[in-house]
Protein backbone atom coordinates (compact mmCIF):
# COMPACT_ATOMS: atom_id res chain seq x y z
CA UNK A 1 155.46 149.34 -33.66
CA UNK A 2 154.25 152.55 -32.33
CA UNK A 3 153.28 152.40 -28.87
CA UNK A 4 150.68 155.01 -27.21
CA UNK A 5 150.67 156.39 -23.04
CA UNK A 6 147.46 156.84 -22.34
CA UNK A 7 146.09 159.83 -19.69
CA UNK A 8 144.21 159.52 -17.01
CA UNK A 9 141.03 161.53 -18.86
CA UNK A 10 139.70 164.20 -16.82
CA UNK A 11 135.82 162.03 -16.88
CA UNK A 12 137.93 159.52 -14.77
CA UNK A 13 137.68 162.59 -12.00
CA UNK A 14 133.91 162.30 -12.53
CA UNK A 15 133.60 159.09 -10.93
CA UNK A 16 136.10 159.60 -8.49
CA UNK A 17 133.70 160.88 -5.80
CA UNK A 18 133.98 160.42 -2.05
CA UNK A 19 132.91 157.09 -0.95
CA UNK A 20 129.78 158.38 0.43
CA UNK A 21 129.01 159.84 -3.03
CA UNK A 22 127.54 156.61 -4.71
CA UNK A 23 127.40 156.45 -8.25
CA UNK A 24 123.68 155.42 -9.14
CA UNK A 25 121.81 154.89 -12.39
CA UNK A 26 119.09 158.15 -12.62
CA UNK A 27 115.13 157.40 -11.73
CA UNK A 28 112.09 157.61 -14.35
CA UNK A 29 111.66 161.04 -15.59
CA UNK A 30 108.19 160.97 -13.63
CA UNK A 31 110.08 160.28 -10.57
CA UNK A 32 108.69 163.19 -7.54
CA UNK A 33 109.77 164.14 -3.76
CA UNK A 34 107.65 162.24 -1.04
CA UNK A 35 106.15 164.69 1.25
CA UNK A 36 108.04 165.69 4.27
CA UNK A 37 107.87 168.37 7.21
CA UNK A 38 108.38 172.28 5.63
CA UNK A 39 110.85 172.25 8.86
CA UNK A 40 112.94 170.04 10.95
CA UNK A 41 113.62 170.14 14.32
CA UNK A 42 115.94 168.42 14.59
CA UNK A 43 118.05 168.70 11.75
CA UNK A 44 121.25 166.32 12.62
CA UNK A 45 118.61 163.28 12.60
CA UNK A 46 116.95 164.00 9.69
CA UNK A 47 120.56 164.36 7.97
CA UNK A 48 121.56 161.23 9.09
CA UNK A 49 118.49 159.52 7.92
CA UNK A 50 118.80 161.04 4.51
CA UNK A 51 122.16 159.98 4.23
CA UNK A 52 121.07 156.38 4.91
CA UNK A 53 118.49 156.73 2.39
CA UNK A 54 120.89 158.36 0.04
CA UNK A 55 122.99 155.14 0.35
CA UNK A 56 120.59 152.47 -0.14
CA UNK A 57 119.30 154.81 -3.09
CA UNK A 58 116.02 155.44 -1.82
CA UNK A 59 116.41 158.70 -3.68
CA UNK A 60 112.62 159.43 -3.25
CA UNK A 61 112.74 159.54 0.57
CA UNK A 62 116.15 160.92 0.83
CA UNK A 63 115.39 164.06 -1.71
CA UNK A 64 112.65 165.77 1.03
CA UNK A 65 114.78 165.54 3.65
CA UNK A 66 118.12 167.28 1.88
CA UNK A 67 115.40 169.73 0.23
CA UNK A 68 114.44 171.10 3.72
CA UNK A 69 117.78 171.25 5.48
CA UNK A 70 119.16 173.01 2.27
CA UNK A 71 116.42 175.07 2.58
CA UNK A 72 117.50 176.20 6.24
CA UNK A 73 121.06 176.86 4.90
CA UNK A 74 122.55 173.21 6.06
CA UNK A 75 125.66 173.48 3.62
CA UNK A 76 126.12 169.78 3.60
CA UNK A 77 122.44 169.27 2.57
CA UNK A 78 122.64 171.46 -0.21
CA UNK A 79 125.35 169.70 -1.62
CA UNK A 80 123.46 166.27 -2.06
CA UNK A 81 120.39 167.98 -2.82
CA UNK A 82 122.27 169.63 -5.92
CA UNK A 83 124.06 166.53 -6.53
CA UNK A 84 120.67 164.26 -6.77
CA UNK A 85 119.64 166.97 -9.77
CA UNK A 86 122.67 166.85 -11.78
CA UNK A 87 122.62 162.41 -11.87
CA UNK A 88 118.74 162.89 -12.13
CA UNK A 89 118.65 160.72 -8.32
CA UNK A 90 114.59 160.58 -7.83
CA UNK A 91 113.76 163.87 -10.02
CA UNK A 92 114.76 164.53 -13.63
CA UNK A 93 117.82 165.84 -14.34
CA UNK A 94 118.08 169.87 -13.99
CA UNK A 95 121.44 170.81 -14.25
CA UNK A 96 120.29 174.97 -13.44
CA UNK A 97 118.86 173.53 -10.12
CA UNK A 98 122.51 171.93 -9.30
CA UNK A 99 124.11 175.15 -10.41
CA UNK A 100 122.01 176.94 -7.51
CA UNK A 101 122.31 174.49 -4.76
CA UNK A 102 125.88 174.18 -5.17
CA UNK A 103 126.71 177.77 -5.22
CA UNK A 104 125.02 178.27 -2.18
CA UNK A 105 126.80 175.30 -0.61
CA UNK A 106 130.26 176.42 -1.99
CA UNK A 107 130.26 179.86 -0.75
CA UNK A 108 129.68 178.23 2.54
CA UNK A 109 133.32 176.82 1.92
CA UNK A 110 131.68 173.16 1.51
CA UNK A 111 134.96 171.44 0.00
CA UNK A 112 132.43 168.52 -2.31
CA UNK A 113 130.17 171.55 -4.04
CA UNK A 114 133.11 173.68 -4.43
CA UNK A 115 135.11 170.69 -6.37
CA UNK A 116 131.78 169.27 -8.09
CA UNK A 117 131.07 173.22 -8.86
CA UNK A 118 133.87 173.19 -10.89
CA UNK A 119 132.88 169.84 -12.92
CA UNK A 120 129.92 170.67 -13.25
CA UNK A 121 131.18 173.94 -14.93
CA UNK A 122 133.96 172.15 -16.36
CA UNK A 123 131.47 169.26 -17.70
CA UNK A 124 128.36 170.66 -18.98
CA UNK A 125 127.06 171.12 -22.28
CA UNK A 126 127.51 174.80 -23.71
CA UNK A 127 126.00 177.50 -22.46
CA UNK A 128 126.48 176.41 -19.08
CA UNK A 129 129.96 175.01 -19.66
CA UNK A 130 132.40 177.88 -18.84
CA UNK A 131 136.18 176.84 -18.24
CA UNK A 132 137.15 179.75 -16.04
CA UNK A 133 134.63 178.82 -13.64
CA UNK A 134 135.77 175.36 -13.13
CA UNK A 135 138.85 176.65 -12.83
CA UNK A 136 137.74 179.20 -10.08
CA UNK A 137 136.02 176.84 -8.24
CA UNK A 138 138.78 174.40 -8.74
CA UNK A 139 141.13 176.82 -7.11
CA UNK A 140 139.42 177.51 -4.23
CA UNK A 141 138.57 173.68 -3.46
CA UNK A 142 142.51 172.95 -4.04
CA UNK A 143 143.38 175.56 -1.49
CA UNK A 144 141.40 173.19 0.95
CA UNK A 145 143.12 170.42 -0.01
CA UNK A 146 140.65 168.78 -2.23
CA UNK A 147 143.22 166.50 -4.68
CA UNK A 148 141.14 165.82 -7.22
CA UNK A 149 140.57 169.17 -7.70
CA UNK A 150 144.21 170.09 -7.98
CA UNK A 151 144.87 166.81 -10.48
CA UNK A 152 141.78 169.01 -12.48
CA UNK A 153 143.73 172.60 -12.78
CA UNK A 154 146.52 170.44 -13.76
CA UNK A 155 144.54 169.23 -16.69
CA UNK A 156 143.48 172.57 -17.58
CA UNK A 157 146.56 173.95 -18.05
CA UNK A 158 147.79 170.43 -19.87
CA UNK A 159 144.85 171.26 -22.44
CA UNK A 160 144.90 175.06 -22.53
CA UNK A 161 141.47 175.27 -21.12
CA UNK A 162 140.23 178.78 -19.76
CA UNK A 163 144.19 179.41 -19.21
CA UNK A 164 147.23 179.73 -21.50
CA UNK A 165 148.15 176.24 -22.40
CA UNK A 166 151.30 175.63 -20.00
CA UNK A 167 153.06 172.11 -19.60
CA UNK A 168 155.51 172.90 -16.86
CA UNK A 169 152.40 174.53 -14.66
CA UNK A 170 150.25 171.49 -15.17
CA UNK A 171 153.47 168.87 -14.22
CA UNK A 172 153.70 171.29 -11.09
CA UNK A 173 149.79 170.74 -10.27
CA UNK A 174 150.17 167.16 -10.63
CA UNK A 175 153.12 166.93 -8.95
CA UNK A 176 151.65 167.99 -5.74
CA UNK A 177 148.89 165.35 -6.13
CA UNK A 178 150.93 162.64 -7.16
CA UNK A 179 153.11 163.06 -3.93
CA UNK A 180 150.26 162.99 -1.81
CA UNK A 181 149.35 159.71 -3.36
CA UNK A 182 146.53 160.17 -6.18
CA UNK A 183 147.27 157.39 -8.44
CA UNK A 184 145.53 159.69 -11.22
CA UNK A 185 147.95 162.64 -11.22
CA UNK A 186 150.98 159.96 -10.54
CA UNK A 187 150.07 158.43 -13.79
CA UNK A 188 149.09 162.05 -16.04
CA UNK A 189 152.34 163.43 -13.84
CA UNK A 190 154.16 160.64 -15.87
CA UNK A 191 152.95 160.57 -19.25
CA UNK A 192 153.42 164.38 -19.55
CA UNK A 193 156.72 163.98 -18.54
CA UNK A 194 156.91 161.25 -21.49
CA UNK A 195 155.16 162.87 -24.22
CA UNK A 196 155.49 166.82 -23.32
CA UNK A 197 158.82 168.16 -24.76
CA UNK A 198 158.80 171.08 -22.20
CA UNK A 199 158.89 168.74 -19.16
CA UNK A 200 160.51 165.67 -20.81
CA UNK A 201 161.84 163.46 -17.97
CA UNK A 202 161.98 159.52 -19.34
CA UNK A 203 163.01 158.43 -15.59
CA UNK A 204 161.12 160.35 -13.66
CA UNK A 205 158.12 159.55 -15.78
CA UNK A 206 159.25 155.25 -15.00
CA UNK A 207 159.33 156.11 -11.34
CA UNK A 208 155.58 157.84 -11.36
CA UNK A 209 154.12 155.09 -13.45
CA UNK A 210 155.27 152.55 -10.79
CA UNK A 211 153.53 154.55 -8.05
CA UNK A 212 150.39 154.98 -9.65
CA UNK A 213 150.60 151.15 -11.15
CA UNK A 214 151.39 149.73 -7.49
CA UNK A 215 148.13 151.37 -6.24
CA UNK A 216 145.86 149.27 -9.19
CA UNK A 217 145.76 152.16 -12.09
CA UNK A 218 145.43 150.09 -15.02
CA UNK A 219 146.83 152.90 -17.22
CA UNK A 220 149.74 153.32 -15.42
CA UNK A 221 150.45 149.37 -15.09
CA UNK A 222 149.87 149.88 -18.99
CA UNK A 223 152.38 153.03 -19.29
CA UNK A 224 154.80 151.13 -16.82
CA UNK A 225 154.77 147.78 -19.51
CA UNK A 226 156.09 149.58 -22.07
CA UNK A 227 158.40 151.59 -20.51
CA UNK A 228 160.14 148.26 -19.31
CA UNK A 229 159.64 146.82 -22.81
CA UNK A 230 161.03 149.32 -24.55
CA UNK A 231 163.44 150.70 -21.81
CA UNK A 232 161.83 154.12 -21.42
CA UNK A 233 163.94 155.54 -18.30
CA UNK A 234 164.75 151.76 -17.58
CA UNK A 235 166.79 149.48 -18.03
CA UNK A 236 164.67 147.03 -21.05
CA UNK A 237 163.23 144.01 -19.16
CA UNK A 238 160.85 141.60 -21.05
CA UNK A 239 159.61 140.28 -18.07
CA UNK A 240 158.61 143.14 -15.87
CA UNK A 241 157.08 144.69 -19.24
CA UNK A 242 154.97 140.80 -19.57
CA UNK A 243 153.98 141.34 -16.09
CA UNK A 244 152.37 144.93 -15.85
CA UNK A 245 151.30 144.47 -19.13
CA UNK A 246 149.29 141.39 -17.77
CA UNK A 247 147.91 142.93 -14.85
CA UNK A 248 146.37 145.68 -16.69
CA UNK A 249 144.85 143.13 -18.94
CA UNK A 250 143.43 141.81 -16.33
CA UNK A 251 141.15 145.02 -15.81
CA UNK A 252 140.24 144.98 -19.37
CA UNK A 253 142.12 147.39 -20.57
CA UNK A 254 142.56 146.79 -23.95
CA UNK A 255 145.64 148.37 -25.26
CA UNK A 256 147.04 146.42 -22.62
CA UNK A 257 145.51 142.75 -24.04
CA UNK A 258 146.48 144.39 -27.37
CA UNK A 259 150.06 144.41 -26.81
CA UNK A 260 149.84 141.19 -24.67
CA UNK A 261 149.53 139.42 -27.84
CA UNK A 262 152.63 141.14 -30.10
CA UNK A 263 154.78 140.33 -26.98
CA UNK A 264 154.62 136.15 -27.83
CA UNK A 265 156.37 137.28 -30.37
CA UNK A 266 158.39 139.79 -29.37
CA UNK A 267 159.78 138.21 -25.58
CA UNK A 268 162.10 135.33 -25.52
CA UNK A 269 159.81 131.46 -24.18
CA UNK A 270 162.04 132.64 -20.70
CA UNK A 271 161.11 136.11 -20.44
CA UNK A 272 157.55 135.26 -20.57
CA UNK A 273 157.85 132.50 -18.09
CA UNK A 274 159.52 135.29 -15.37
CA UNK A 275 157.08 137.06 -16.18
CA UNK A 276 154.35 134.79 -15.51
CA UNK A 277 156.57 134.02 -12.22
CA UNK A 278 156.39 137.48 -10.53
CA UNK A 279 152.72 137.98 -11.93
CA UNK A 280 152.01 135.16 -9.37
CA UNK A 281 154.12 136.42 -7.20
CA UNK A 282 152.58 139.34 -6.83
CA UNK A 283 149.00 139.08 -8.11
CA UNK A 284 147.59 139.38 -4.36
CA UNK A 285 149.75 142.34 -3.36
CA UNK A 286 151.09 144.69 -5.87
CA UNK A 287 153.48 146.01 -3.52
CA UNK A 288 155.68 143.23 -3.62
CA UNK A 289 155.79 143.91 -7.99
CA UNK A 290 159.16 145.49 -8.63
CA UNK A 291 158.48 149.63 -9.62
CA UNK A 292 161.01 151.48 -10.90
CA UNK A 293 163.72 153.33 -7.63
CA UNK A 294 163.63 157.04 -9.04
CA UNK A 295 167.68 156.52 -7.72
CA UNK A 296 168.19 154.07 -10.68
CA UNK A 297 165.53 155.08 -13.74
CA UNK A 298 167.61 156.78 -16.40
């Protein structure tokens, strides 16, 4: 049977916002900003209280509020205020509006607009879309530190997109992001290191599935499952492969409940009941599921 890795796609990055950034279905089309003050006095109140209505999606009452700050040059304003036009949060979606507001907040150096900049870039339908802005924007948000932004360049030069296609430079983008703990670019760090002959590194790719799979990535507990089943910089184990396998199932993934069923087949009655052992052993705590010691992967 052939057996697929699957990447972390790059629309994963999309919903991967800061906490505070709350994914939210968009208003009616007919939705408009509630009247507020043309200027604030006291701007660090008024923030605050957007922010609260930004979080319990009162997008009408928070929109007025972010409009006016932006409009006196608050950087962090004009990042939501962008952000509420590209999801369409209590106005229609305008995607040229976002485009403004967070240029104006990025060349402040605010970290968010510079990184959602370079989605937006990155993400939008042609003619707007333009890969060597995202990549620009990308840049100068990974030189703060942003990681998501840095798993993103590393996907652009996986794909060839606005750059020369160039496997070893995206493995050395993720790399940095995987070993500061983004369970994204540990599990993309992994499969290109599986399925790129440039960079091919069978253990190394074991030992970066576990580290993404430990922290709940349901492709990596995927990628990790087969690599134990069919000893892919491991040692073969039928019941560490039943057990990943199962725990990505259990997020709905469904190659993962896909290859749950060919293993009744496949394992030995024992195997399976290990398995079944350290899923239960560990279904509270994935720290305590065996991962693969990059001193021992093959």
């Amino acid at each position: 049977m052939i057996r697929t890795l699957f990447f972390g796609a790059l629309l994963s990055a999309i919903i991967s916002l800061s906490a505070w950034a709350l994914q939210a279905p968009a208003n009616s089309p007919r939705a408009k900003e509630t009247h507020a003050p043309e200027y604030i006095l006291n701007p660090s109140d008024a923030y605050q209280q957007a922010i609260e209505f930004f979080e319990q999606q009162a997008f009408t009452k928070a929109l007025p509020l972010f409009r006016i700050l932006a409009e006196q040059g608050d950087a962090n304003a004009q990042f939501y205020y962008a952000l509420m036009h590209q999801r369409g949060n209590g106005v229609p979606v305008d995607l040229e509006k976002a485009e403004t507001w967070y240029l104006k907040a990025a060349k402040q150096q605010q970290l968010d607009a510079q990184y959602h900049l370079g989605l937006l870039y990155h993400d939008a339908p042609k003619p707007m879309q333009n890969y060597q802005q995202a990549m620009n924007w990308y840049y100068k948000a990974a030189r703060q530190g942003h990681l998501m932004a840095i798993n993103n360049i590393g996907y652009l030069y996986q794909e060839g997109l606005g750059v020369t296609k160039n496997p070893q430079t995206a493995a050395n983008w993720y790399l940095i992001a995987a070993e500061q703990g983004l369970a994204i670019s540990q599990n993309n760090l992994a499969t290109l290191y599986r399925v790129q002959k440039q960079v091919d590194n069978y253990g190394k790719a074991a030992y970066w599935f576990g580290q993404a799979a430990a922290q709940g990535d349901y492709m990596a507990q995927h990628n990790l499952g087969i690599s134990y089943l069919c000893g892919y910089g491991v040692d073969p184990n039928g019941a560490l492969a039943y057990t990943w396998l199962s725990l990505s199932a259990q997020q709905h993934f469904a190659p993962a409940i896909a290859e749950l069923k060919d293993l009744s087949c496949e394992l030995k009655p024992a195997e399976i009941q290990q398995g079944k052992a350290i899923l239960q052993a560990c279904q509270d705590d994935l720290l305590r599921c065996p991962v693969p010691d990059i001193s021992v992967t093959k």
